[in-house]
C-alpha atoms as a PDB file:
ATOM      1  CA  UNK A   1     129.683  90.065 102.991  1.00  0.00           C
ATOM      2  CA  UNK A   2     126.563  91.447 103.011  1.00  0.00           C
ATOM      3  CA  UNK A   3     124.743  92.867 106.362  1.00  0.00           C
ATOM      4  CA  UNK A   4     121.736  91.736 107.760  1.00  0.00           C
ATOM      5  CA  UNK A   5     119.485  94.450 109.701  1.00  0.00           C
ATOM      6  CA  UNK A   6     115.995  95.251 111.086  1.00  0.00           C
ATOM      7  CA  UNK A   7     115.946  99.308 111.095  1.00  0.00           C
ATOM      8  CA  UNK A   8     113.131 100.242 109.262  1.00  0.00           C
ATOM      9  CA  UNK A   9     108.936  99.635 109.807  1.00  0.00           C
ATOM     10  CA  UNK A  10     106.205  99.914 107.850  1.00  0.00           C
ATOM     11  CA  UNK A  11     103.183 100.589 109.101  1.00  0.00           C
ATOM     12  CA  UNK A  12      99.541  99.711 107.381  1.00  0.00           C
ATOM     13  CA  UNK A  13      96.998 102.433 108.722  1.00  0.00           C
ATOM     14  CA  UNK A  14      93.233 101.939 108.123  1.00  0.00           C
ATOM     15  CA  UNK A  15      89.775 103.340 109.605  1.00  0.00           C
ATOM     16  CA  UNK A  16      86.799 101.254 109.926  1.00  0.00           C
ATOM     17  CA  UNK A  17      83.727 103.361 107.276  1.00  0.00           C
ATOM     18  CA  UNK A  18      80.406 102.571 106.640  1.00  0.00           C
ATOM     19  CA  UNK A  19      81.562 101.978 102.715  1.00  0.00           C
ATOM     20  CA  UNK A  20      84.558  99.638 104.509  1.00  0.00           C
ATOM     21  CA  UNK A  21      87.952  99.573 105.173  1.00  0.00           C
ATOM     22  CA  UNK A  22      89.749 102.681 104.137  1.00  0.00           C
ATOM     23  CA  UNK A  23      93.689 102.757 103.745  1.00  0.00           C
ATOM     24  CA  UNK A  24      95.811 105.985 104.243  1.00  0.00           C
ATOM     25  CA  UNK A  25      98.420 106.421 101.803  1.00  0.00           C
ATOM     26  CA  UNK A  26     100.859 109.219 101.683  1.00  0.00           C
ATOM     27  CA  UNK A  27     103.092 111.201  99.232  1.00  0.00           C
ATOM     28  CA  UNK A  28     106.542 111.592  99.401  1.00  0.00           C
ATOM     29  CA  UNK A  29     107.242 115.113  99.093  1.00  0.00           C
ATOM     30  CA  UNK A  30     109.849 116.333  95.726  1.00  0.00           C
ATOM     31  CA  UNK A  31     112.383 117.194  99.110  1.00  0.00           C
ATOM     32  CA  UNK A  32     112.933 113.532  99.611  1.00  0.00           C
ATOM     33  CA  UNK A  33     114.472 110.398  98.295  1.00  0.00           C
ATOM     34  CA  UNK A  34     111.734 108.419  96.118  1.00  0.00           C
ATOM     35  CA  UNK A  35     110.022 111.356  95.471  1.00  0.00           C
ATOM     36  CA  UNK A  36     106.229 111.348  94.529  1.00  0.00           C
ATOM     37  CA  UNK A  37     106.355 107.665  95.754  1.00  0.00           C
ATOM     38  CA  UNK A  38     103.291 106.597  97.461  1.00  0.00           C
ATOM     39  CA  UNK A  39     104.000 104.780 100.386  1.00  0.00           C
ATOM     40  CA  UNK A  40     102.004 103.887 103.954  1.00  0.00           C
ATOM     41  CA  UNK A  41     103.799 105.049 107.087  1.00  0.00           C
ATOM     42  CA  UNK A  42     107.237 104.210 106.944  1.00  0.00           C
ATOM     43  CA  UNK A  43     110.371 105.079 108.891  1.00  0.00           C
ATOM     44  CA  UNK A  44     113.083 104.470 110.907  1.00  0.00           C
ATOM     45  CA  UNK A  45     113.566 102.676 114.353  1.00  0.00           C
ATOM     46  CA  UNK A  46     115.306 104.704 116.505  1.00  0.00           C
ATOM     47  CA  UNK A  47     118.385 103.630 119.360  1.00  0.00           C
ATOM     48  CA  UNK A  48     116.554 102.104 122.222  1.00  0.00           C
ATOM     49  CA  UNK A  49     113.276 101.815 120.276  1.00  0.00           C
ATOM     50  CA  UNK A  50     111.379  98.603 119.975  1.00  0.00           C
ATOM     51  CA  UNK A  51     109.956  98.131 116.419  1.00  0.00           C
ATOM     52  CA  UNK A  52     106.445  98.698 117.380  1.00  0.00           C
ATOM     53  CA  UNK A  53     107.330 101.788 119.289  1.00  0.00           C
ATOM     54  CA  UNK A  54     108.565 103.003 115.789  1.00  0.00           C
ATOM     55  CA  UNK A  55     105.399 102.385 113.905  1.00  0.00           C
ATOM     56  CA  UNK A  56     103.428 104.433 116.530  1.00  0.00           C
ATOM     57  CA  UNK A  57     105.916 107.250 117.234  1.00  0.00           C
ATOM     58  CA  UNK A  58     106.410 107.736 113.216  1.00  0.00           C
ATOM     59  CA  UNK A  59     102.308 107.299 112.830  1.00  0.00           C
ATOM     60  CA  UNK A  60     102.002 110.683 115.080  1.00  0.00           C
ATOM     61  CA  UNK A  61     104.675 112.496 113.210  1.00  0.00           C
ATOM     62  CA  UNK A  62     104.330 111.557 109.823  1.00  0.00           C
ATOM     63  CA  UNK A  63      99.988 112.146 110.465  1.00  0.00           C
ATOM     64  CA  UNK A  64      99.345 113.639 113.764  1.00  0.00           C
ATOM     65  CA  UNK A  65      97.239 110.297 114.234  1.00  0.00           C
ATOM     66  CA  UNK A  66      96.579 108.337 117.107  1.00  0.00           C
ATOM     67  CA  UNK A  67      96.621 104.108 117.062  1.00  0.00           C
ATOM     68  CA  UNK A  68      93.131 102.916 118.233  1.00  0.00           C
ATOM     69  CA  UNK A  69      94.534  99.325 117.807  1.00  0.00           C
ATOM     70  CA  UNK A  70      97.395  97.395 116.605  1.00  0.00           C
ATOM     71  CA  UNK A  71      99.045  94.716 115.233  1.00  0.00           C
ATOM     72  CA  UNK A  72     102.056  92.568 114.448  1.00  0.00           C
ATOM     73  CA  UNK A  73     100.941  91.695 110.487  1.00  0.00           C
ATOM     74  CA  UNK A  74     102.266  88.067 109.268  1.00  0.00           C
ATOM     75  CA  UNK A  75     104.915  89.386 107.381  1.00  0.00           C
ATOM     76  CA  UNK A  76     108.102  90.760 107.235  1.00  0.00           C
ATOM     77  CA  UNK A  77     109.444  92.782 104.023  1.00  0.00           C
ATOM     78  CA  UNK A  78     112.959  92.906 102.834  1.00  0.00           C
ATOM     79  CA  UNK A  79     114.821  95.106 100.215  1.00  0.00           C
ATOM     80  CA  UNK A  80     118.540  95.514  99.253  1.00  0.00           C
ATOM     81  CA  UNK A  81     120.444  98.081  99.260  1.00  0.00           C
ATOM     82  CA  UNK A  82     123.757  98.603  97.354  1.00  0.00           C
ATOM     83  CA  UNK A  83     125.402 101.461  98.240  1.00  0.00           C
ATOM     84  CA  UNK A  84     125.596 100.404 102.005  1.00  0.00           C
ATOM     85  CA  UNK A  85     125.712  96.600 100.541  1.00  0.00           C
ATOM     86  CA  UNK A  86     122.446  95.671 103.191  1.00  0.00           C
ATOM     87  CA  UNK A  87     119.420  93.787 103.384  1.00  0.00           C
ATOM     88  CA  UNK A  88     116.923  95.367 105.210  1.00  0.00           C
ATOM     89  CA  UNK A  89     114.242  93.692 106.919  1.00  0.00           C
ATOM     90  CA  UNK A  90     111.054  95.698 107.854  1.00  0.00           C
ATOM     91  CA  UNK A  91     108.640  94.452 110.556  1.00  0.00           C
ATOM     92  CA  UNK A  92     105.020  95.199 109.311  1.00  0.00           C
ATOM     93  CA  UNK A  93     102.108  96.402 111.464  1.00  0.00           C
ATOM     94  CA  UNK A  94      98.073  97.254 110.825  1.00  0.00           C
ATOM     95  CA  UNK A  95      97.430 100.278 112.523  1.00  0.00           C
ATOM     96  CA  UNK A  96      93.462 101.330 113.319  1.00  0.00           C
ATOM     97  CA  UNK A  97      92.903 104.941 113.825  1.00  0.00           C
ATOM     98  CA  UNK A  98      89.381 106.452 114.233  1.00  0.00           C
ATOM     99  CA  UNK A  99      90.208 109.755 113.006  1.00  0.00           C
ATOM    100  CA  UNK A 100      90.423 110.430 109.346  1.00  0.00           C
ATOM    101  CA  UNK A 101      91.952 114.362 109.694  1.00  0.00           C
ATOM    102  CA  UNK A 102      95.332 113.759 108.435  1.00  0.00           C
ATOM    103  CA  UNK A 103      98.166 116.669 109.498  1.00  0.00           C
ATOM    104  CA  UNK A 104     101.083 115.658 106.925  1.00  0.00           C
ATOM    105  CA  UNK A 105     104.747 116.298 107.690  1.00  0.00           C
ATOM    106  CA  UNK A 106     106.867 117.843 105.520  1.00  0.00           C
ATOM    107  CA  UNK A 107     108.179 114.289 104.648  1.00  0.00           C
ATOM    108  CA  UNK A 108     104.639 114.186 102.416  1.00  0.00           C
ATOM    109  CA  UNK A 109     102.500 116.422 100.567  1.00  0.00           C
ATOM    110  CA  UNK A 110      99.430 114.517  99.862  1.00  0.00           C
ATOM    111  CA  UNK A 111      97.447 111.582 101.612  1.00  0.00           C
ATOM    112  CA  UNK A 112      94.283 109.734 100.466  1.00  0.00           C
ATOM    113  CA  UNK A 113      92.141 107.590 102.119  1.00  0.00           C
ATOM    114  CA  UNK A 114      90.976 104.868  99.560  1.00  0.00           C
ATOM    115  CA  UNK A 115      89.810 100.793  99.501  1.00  0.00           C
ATOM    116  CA  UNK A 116      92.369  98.318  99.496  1.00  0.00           C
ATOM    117  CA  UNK A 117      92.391  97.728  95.253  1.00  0.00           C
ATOM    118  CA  UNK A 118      92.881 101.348  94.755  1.00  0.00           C
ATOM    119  CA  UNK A 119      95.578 101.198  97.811  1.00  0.00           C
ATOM    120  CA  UNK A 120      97.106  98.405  96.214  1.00  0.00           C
ATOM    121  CA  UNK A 121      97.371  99.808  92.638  1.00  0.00           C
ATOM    122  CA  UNK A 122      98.981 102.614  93.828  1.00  0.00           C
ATOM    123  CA  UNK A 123     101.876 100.782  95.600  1.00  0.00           C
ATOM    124  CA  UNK A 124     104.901 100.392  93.568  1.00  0.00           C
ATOM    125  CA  UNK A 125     107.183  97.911  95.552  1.00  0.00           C
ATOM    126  CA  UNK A 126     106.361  94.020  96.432  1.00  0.00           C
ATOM    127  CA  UNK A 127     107.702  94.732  99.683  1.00  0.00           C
ATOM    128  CA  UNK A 128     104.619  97.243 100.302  1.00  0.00           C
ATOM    129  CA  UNK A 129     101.919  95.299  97.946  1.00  0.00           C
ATOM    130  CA  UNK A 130     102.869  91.877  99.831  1.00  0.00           C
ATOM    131  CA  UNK A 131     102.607  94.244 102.708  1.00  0.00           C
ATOM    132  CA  UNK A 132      99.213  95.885 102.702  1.00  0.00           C
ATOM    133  CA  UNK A 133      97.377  92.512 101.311  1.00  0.00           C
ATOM    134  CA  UNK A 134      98.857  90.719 104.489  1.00  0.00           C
ATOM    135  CA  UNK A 135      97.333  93.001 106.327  1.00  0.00           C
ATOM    136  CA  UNK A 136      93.942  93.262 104.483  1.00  0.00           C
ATOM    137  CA  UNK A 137      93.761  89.826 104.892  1.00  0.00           C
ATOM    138  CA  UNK A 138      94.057  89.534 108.716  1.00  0.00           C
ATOM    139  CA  UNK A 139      91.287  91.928 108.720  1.00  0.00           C
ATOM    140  CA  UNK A 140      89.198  90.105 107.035  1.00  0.00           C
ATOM    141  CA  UNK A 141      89.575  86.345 107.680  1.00  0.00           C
ATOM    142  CA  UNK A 142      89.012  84.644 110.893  1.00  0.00           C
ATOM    143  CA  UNK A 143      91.647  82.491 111.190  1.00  0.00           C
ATOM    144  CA  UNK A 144      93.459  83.655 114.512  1.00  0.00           C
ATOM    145  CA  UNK A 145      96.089  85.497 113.410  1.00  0.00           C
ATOM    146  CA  UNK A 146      94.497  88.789 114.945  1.00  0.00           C
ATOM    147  CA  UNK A 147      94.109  87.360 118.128  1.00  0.00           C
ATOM    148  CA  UNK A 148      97.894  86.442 118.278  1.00  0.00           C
ATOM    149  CA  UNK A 149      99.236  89.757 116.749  1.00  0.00           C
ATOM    150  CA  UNK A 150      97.659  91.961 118.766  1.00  0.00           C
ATOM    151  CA  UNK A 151      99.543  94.802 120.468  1.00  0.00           C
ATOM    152  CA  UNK A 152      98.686  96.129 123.572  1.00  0.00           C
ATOM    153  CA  UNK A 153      99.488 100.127 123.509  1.00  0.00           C
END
């Protein structure tokens, strides 16, 4: 039978610009699995770790960013895996940073900053479109989600 388990997060980073929201995307570097993939930051939760914890420890390593503000997006994404015979199911956060200087780790080898269509485009799985539109969403609609999802860091 199949397992069940939460040990992955993806987190949705975006800085607030005079031409709008602006969504950082990175490159997997030709060293790793999916290679070329563009992807938000992604990664794994480590023993001991909350979820949350995850999305900001892997946001400094994978950027050398720091969260402004946070929160819990209303969704949670899911893939399977065959070789381990696994569903995965990946808690999903919007991360604010105010800084747009980017310091990749050798997990990447490119970044962009770019509007949600373009950011959206560029994703290949559901997982990460459904993703990054939840998200977007929350940002821009008033309908109290935010003000329930918010983490305090």
């Amino acid at each position: 039978m199949s397992k069940v388990e939460v040990r992955v997060i993806d987190a949705y980073v975006f800085r607030k610009t005079n031409n709008g929201l602006k969504y950082l995307l990175l490159k997997r570097a030709k060293t790793k699995m999916y290679e070329d993939l563009w992807q938000s930051v992604a990664g794994k939760i480590e023993a001991g770790e909350k979820s949350w914890e995850a999305a900001i420890r892997e946001l400094k390593e994978e950027t050398g960013l720091r969260p402004n503000k946070m929160f819990v997006a209303d969704h949670v994404s899911r893939f399977y895996e065959v070789y381990k015979d696994r569903v995965n199911l990946v808690p999903v956060f919007g991360i604010e940073v105010i800084s747009s200087n980017v310091t990749l780790s050798v997990e990447h080898c490119e970044y962009q900053w770019i509007d949600f269509k373009s950011a959206y485009e560029l994703l290949v799985w559901n997982g990460q479109k459904e993703g990054i539109s939840t998200v977007h969403k929350m940002l821009n609609l008033d309908d109290g989600r935010m003000r329930w999802s918010k983490v305090i860091i």
